[in-house]
C-alpha atoms as a PDB file:
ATOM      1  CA  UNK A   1      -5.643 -27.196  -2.807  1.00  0.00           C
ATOM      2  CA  UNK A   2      -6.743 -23.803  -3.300  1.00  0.00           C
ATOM      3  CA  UNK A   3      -5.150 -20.502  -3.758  1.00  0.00           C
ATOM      4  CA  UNK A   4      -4.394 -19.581   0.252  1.00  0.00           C
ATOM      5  CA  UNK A   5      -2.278 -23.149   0.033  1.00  0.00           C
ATOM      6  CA  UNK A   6      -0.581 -22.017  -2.544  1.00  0.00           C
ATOM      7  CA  UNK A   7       0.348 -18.548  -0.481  1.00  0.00           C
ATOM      8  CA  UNK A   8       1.430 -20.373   2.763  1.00  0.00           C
ATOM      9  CA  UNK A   9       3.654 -22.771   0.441  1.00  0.00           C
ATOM     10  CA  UNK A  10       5.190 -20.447  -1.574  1.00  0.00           C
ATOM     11  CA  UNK A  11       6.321 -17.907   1.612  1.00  0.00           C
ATOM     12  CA  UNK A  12       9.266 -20.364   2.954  1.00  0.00           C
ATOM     13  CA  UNK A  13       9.916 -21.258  -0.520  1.00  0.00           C
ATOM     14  CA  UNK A  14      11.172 -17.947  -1.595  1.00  0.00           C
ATOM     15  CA  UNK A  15      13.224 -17.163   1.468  1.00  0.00           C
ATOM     16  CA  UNK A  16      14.663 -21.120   0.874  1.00  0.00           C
ATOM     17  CA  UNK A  17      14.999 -20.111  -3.032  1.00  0.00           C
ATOM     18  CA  UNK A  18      16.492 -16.634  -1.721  1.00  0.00           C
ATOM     19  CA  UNK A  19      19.588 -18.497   0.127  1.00  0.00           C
ATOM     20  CA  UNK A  20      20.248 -20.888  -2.144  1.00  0.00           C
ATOM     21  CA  UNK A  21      20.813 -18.489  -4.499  1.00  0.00           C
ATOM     22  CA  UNK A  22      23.012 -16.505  -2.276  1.00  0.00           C
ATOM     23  CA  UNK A  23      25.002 -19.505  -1.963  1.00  0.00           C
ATOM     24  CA  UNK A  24      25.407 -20.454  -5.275  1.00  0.00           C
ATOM     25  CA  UNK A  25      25.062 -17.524  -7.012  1.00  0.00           C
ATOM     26  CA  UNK A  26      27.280 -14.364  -7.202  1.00  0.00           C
ATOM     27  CA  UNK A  27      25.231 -12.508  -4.874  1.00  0.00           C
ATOM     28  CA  UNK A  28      26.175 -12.890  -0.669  1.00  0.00           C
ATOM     29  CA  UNK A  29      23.943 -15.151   0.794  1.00  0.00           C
ATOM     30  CA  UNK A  30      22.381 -12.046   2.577  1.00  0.00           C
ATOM     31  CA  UNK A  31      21.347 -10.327   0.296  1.00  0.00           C
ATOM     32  CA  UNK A  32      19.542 -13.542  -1.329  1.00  0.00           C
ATOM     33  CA  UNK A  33      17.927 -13.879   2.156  1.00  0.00           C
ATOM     34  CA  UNK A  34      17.016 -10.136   2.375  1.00  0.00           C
ATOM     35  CA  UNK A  35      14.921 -10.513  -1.266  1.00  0.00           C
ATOM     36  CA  UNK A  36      14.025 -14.138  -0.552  1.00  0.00           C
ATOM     37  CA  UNK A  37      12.038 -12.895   2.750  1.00  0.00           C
ATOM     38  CA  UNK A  38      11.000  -9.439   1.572  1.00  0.00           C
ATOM     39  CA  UNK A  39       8.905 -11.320  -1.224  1.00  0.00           C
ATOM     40  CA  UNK A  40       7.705 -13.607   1.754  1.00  0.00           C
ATOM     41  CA  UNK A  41       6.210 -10.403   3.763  1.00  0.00           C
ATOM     42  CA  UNK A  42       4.953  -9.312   0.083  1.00  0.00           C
ATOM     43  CA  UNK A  43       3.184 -13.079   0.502  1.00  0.00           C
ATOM     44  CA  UNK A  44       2.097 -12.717   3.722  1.00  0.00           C
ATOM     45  CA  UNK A  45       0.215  -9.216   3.061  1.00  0.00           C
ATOM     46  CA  UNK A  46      -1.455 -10.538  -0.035  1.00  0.00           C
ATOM     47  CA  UNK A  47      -2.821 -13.727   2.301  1.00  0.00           C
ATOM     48  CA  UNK A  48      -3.628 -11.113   4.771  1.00  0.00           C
ATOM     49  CA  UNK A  49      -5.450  -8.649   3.085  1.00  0.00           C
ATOM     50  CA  UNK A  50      -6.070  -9.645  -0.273  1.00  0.00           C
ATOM     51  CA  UNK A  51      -7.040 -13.343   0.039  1.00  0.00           C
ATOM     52  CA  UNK A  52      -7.833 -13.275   3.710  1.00  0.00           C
ATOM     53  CA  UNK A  53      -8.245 -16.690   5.305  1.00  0.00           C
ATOM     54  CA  UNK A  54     -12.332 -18.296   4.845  1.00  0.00           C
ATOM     55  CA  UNK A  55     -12.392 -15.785   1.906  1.00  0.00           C
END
């Protein structure tokens, strides 16, 4: 497994991560979506641009 793996794992994870603290925490489950998938695009540009894929 190398680093790009790591990337595509860890993008659902935080939006899952995101909502289930939104829905156990004291925050509303949108707004633990709404960091949970902004820290996804923040994935997605890194594997994008700064790890590209075949890098």
């Amino acid at each position: 497994m190398n680093e790009y793996d790591g990337l595509l794992a860890a993008m659902p994870a935080s939006v899952v991560i995101g909502a289930i603290v939104g829905w156990l925490g004291a925050v509303p489950i949108t707004v633990g979506l709404v960091a949970g998938s902004l820290l996804a695009g923040i994935l997605v540009a890194v594997s994008l641009f700064v790890v590209p894929p075949g890098a």
